[in-house]
Protein backbone atom coordinates (compact mmCIF):
# COMPACT_ATOMS: atom_id res chain seq x y z
CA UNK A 1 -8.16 22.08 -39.17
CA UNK A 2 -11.73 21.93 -38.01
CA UNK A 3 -11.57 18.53 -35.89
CA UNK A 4 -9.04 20.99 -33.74
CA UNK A 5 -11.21 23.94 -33.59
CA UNK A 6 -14.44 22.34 -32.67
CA UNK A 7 -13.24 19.01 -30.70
CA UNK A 8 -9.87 19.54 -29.41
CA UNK A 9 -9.81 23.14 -28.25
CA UNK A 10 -13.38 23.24 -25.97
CA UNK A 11 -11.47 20.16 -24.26
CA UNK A 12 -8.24 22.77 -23.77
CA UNK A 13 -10.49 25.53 -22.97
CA UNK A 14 -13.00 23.90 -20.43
CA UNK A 15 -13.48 24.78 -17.07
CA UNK A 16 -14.76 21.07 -16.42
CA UNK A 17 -12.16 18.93 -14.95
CA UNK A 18 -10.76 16.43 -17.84
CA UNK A 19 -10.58 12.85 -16.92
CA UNK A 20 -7.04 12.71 -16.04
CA UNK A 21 -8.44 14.13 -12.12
CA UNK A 22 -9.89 10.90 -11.90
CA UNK A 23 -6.48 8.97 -11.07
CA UNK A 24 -4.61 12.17 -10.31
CA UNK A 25 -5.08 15.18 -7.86
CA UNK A 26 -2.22 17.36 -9.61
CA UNK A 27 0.41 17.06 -12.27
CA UNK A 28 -1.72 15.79 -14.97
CA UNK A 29 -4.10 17.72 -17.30
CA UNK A 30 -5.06 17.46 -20.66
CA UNK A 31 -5.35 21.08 -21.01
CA UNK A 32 -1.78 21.27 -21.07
CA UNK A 33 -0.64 19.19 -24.09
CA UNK A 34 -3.33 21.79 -26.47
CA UNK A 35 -2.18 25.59 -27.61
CA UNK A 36 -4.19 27.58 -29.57
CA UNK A 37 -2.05 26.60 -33.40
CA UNK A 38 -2.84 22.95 -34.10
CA UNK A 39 0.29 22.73 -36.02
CA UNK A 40 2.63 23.83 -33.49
CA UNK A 41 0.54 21.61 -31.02
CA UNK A 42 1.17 18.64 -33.19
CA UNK A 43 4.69 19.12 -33.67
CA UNK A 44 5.61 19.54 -30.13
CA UNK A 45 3.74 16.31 -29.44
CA UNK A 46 5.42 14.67 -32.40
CA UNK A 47 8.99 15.71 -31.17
CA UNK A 48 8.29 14.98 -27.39
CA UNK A 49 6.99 11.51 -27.95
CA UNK A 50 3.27 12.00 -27.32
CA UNK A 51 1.76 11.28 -31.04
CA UNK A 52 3.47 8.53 -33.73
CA UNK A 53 3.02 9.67 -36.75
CA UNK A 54 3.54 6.77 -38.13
CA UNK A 55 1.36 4.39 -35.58
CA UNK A 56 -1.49 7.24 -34.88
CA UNK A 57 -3.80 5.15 -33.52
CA UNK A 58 -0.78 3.81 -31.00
CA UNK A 59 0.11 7.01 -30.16
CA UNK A 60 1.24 7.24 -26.28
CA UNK A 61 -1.34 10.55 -25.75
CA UNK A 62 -4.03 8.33 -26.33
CA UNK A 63 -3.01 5.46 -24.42
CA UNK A 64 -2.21 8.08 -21.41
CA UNK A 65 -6.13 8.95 -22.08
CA UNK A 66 -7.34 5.84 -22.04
CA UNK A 67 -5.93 5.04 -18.74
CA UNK A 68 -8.85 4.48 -16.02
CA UNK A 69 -9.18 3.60 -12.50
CA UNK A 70 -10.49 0.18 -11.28
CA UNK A 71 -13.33 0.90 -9.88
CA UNK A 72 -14.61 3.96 -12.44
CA UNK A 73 -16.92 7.03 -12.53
CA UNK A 74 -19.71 6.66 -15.33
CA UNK A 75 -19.78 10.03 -15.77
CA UNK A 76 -15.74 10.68 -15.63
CA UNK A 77 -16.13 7.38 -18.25
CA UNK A 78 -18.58 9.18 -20.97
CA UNK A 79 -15.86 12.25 -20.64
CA UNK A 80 -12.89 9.75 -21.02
CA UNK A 81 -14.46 8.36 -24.04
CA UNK A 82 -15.63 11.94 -25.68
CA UNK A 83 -11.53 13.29 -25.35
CA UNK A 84 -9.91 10.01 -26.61
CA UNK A 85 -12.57 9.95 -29.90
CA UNK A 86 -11.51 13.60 -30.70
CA UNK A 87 -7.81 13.29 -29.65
CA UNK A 88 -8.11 9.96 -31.75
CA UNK A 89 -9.72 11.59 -34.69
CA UNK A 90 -7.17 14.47 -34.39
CA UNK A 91 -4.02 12.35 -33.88
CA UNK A 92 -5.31 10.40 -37.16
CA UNK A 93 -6.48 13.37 -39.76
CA UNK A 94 -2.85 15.63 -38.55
CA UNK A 95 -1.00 12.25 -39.23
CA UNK A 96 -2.38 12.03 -42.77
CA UNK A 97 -1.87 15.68 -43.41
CA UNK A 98 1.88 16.06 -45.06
CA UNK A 99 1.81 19.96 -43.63
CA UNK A 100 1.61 18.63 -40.36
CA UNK A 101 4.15 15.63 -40.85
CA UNK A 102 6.79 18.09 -42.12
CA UNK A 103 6.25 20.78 -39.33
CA UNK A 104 9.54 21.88 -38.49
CA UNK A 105 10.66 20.79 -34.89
CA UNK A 106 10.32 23.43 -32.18
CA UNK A 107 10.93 24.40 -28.58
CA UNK A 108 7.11 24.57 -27.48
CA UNK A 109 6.37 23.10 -24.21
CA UNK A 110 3.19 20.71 -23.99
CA UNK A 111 2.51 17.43 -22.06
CA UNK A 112 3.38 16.93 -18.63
CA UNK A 113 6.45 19.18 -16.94
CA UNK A 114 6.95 17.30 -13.77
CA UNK A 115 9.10 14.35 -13.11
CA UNK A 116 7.49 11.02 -12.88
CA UNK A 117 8.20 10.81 -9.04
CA UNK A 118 6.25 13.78 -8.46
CA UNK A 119 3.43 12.35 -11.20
CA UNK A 120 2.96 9.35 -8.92
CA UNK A 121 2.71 11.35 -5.83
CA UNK A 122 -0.38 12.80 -7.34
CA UNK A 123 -1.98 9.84 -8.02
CA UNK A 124 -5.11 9.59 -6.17
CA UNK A 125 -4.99 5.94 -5.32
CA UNK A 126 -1.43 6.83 -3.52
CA UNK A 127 -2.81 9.89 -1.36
CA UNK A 128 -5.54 7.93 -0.33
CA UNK A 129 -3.26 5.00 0.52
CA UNK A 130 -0.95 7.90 2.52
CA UNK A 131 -4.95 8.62 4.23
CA UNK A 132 -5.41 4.88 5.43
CA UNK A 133 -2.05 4.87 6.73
CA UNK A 134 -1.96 7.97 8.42
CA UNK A 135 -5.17 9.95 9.68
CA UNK A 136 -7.75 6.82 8.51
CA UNK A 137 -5.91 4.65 11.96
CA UNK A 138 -6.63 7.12 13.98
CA UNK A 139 -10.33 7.36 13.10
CA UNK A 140 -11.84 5.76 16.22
CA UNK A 141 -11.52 8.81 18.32
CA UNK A 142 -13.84 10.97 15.71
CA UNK A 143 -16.58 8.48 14.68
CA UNK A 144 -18.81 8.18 17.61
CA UNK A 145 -19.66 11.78 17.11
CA UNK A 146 -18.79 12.10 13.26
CA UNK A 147 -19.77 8.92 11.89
CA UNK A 148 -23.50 8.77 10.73
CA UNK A 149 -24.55 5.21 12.04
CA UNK A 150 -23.35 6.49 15.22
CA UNK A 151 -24.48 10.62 15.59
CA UNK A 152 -28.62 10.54 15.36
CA UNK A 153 -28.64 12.77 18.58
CA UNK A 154 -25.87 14.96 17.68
CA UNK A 155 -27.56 15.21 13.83
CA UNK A 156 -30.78 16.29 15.16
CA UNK A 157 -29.34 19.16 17.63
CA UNK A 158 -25.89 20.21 15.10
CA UNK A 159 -27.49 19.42 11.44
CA UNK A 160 -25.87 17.07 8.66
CA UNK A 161 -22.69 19.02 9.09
CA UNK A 162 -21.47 16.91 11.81
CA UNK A 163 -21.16 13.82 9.83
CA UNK A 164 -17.81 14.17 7.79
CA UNK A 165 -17.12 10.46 8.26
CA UNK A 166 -18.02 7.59 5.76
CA UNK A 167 -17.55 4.31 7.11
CA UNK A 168 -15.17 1.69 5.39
CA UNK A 169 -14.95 4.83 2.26
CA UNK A 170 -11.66 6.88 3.38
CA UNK A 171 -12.32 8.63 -0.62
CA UNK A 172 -15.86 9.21 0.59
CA UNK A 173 -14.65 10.81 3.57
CA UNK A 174 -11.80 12.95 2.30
CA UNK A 175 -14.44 14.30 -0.40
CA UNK A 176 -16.39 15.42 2.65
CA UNK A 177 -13.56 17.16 4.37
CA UNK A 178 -12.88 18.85 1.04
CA UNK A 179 -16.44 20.08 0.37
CA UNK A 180 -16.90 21.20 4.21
CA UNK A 181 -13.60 22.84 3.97
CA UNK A 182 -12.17 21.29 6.66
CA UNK A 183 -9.21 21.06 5.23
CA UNK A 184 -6.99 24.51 4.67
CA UNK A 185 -5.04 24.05 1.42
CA UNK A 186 -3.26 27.19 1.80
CA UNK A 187 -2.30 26.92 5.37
CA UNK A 188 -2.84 23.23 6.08
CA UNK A 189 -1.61 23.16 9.54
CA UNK A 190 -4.83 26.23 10.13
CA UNK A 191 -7.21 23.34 8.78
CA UNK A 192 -10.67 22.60 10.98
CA UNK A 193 -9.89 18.86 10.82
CA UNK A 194 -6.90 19.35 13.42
CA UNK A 195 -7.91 22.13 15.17
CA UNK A 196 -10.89 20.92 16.68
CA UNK A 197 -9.36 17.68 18.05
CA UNK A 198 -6.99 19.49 19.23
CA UNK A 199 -9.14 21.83 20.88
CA UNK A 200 -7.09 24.45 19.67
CA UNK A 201 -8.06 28.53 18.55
CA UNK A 202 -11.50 26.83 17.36
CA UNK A 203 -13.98 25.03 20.26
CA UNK A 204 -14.77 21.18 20.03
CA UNK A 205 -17.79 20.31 21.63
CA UNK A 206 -16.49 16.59 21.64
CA UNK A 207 -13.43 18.26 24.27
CA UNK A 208 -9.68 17.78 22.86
CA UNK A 209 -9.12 14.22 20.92
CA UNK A 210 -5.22 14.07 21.51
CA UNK A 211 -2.30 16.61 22.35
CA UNK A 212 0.03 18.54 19.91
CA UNK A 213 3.39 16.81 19.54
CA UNK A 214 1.55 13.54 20.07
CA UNK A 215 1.25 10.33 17.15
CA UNK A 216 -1.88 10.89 16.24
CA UNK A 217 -0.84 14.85 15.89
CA UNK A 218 2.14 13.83 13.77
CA UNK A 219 -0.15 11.40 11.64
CA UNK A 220 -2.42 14.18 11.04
CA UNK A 221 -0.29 16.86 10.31
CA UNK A 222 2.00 14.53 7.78
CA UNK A 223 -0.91 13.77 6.01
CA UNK A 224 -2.99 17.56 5.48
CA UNK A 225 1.17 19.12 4.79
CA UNK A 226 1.68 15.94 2.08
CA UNK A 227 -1.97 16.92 0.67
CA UNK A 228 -1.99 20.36 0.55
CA UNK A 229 1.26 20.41 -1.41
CA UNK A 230 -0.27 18.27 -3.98
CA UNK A 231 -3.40 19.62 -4.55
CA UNK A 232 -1.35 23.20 -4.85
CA UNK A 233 1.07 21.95 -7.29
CA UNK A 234 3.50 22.98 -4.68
CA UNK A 235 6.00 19.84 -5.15
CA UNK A 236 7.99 20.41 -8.45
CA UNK A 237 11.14 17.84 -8.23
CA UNK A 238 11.48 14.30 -6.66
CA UNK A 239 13.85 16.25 -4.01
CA UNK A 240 10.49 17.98 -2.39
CA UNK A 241 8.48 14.70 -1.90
CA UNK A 242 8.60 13.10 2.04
CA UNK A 243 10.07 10.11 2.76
CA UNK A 244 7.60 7.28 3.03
CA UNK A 245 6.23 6.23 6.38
CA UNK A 246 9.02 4.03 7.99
CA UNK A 247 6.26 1.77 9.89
CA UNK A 248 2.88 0.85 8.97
CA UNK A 249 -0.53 1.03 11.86
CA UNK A 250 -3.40 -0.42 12.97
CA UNK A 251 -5.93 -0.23 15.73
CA UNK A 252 -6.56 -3.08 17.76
CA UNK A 253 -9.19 -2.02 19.83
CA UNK A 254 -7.27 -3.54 23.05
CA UNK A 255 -7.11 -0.83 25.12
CA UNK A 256 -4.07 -0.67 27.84
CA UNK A 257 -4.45 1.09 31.03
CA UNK A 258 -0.90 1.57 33.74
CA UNK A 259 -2.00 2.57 37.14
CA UNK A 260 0.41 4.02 39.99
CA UNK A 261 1.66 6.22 38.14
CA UNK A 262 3.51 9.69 39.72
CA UNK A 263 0.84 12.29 40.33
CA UNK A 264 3.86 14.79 38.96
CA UNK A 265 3.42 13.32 35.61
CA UNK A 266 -0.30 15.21 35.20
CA UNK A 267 -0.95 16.26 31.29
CA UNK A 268 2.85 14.46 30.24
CA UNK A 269 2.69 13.07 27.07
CA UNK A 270 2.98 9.35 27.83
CA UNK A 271 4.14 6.74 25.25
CA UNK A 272 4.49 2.68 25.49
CA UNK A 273 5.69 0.41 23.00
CA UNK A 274 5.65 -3.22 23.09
CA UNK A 275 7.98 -5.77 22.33
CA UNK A 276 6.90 -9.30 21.94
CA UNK A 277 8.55 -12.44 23.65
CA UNK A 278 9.36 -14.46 20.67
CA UNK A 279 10.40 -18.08 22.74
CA UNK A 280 14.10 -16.67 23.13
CA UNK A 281 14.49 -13.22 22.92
CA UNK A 282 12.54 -9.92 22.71
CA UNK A 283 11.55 -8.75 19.30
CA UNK A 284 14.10 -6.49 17.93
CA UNK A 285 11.15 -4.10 16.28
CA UNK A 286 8.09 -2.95 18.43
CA UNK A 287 5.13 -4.54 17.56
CA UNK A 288 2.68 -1.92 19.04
CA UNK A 289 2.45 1.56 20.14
CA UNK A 290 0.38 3.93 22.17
CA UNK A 291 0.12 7.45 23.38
CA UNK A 292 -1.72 9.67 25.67
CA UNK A 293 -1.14 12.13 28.36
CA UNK A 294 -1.25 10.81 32.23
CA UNK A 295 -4.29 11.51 34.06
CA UNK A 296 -2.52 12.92 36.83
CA UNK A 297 -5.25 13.13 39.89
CA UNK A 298 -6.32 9.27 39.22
CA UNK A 299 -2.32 8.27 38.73
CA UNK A 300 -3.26 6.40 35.51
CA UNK A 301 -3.03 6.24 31.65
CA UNK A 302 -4.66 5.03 29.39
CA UNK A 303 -5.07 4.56 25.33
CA UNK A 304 -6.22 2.13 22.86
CA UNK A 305 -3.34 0.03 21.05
CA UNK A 306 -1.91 0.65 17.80
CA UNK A 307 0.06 -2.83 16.08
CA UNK A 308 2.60 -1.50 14.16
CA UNK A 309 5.37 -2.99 12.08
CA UNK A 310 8.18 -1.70 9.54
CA UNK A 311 6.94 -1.07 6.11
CA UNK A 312 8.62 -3.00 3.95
CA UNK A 313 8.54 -6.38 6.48
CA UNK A 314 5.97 -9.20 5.89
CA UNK A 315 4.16 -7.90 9.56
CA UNK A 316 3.97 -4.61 7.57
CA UNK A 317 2.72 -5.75 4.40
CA UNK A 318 0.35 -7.76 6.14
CA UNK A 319 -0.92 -4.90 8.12
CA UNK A 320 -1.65 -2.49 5.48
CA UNK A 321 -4.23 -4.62 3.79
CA UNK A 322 -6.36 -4.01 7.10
CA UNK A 323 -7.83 -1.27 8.66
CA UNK A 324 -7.99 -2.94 12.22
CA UNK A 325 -5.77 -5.89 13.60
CA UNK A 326 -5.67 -7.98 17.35
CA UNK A 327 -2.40 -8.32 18.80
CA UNK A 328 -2.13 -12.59 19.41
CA UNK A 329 -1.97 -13.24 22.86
CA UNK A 330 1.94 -13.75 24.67
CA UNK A 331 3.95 -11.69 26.64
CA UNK A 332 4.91 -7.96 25.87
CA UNK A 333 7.96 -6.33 27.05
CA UNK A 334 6.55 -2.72 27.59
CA UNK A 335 8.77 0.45 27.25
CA UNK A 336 7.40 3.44 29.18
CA UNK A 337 8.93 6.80 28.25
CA UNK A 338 7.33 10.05 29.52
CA UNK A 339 7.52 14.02 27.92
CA UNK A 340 8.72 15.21 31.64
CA UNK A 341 10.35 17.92 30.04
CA UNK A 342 7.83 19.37 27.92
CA UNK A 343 9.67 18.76 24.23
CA UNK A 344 6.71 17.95 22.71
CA UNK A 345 5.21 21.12 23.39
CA UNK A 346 7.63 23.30 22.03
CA UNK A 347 8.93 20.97 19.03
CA UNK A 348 6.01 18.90 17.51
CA UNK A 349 7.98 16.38 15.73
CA UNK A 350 9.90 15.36 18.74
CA UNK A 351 10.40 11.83 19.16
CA UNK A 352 10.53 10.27 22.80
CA UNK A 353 13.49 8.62 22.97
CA UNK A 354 15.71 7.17 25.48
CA UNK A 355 16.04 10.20 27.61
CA UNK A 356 12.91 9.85 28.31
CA UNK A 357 12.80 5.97 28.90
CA UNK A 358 10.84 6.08 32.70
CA UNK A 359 10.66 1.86 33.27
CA UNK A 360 10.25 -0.91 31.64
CA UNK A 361 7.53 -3.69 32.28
CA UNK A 362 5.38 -7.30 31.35
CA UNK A 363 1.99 -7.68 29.98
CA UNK A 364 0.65 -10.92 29.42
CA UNK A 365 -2.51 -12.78 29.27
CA UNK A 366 -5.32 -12.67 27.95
CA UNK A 367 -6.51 -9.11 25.99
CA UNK A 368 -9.41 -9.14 24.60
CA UNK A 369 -10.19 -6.10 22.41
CA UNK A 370 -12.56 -3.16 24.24
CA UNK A 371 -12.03 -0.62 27.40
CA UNK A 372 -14.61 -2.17 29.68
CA UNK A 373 -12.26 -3.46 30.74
CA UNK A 374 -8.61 -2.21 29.23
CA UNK A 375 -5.92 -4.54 29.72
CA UNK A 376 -4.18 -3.36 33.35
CA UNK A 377 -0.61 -2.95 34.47
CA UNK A 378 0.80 -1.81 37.35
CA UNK A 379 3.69 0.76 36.86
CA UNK A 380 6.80 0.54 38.72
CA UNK A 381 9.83 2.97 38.39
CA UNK A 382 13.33 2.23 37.28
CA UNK A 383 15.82 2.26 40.27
């Protein structure tokens, strides 16, 4: 059949990306509901669902194809349109064709292989939601010297290279990390984008951003392991996919600074939550986070705030259409635990808990966002 030959197997045969890689980043591909023998193609579409013989032009191929983002490429658009007029045409002529309609049923393997958990995991629009919640919120330690309405010095003296951040565009920006290759798809834990804040095995002129073992390590390193695994086809069944975040974040931009601290505590990974005073009782779920390590020779600590809330309440829900929120002014219970063992050192995704609970204290007044000054709190021990 020459609508096959000349329309439907260049699509197959391609090395352009088809315009299924505009929604997802792996499990989909037109390539693989095409072999090389139309009618064996046909069938196996027939007996799998994917073409109605008897409704061609309803067939559930072509309504797959004609699937589009909201906000779509033109170019990704004029490709769309070119496979779903030859799939259509196809569909239609093999339909009509009473060899094809009495192909014999057979075993051939075409359309999509992986389960529809794993499908959605590769949809772009989720990934990049799994970016906002996870790397995007921690953003405001990279942009001053990353972000290019911020870098003009660093620009002229480094080059264009430096500016991997696109403000407000988190797809903008992970199509920069991409093309710089700061992210290692193979090994994603070796990947440029959290080595140098790290400061670790590569040099960062900006100094170290945070410490392994910390949040913003974990955030990171959830987010290049989740995206490396789907770009590398590497999760096959709905048992291989992480568990969604249990809490959603935000930065505030109030910073929070705890003096008198214990000089011992030097380079400790320090963590406080906050609780707030509801009128009779404590909230039962923290309503903001923070972590850094104690500045040991000037006794303090000292981090911006991160509101925070479970995923699936209405705090959470409300939080994840943001990317920044304030915390409302009240009274905080804050819980103080400190890494004075090292655990985060040796085992990355070690959560403080309450071995590690050092006191317990009140912040209250006003808090206006910004470090100049941070909201401060003197720290006093547990007995």
């Amino acid at each position: 059949m020459s609508i096959f030959r000349k329309r439907i197997l260049p699509i197959a045969r391609s090395n352009q990306a088809s315009s299924c890689t505009e929604c997802h980043f792996a499990g989909v591909d037109l390539r693989n509901f095409v072999t090389d023998d139309p009618a064996a193609t046909f069938a196996a579409l027939r007996d799998r669902g994917w073409i109605d013989p008897q409704r061609p032009g309803d067939s559930k191929l072509l309504r797959l194809i004609a699937r589009k983002p909201e906000h779509e490429d033109p170019l990704m658009a004029r490709v769309r349109a070119a496979e779903y007029a030859a799939f259509r045409d196809w569909i239609r002529a093999a339909s009509a064709d009473p060899a094809f309609r009495s192909a014999p049923p057979t075993r051939l393997e075409v359309g999509i292989e992986l389960p529809p958990e794993v499908i959605r995991h590769a949809r772009k629009d989720r990934v990049l939601q799994t970016l906002v919640d996870t790397i995007w919120t921690e953003m405001g330690r990279c942009v001053s010297c990353h972000s290019p309405d911020r870098n003009q010095r660093l620009v002229r003296k480094y080059g264009p290279r430096v500016s991997w951040f696109r403000p407000h565009d988190p797809e903008g920006t992970l199509r920069v990390w991409v093309e710089h290759g700061l992210i290692d798809e193979e090994h994603p834990e070796k990947s440029l984008l959290l080595l140098k804040p790290l400061a670790q095995e590569v040099e960062h002129g900006g100094g170290p951003k945070f410490v392994a073992g910390s949040r913003t390590d974990k955030l990171f390193r959830r987010f290049l392991d989740d995206y490396a695994a789907v770009v590398t086809g590497r999760y096959r069944r709905a048992a291989d996919l992480p568990s969604p975040l249990r809490e959603i974040q935000r930065p505030t931009g109030q910073h929070l600074r705890i003096v008198g601290l214990p000089a011992e505590w030097n380079r400790k990974l320090m963590r406080v939550d906050l609780y707030r005073w509801l009128g009779d009782r404590w909230s039962a779920e923290r309503w903001a986070t923070a972590d850094n390590p104690v500045v040991g020779p000037k006794r303090m600590w000292q981090s911006v705030v991160m509101a925070c809330a479970p995923r699936d309440s209405e705090r959470g829900r409300t939080l994840r259409k943001t990317e920044t929120a304030t915390l409302p002014p009240g009274r905080y219970l804050a819980r103080i635990y400190v890494d004075r063992h090292g655990r985060t050192q040796h085992h990355r995704d070690y959560e403080l808990g309450r071995d590690d609970l050092v006191a317990e204290l009140i912040v209250q007044g006003p808090w206006p966002p910004g470090y100049r000054p941070p909201k401060i709190v003197h720290f006093h021990a547990h007995d």
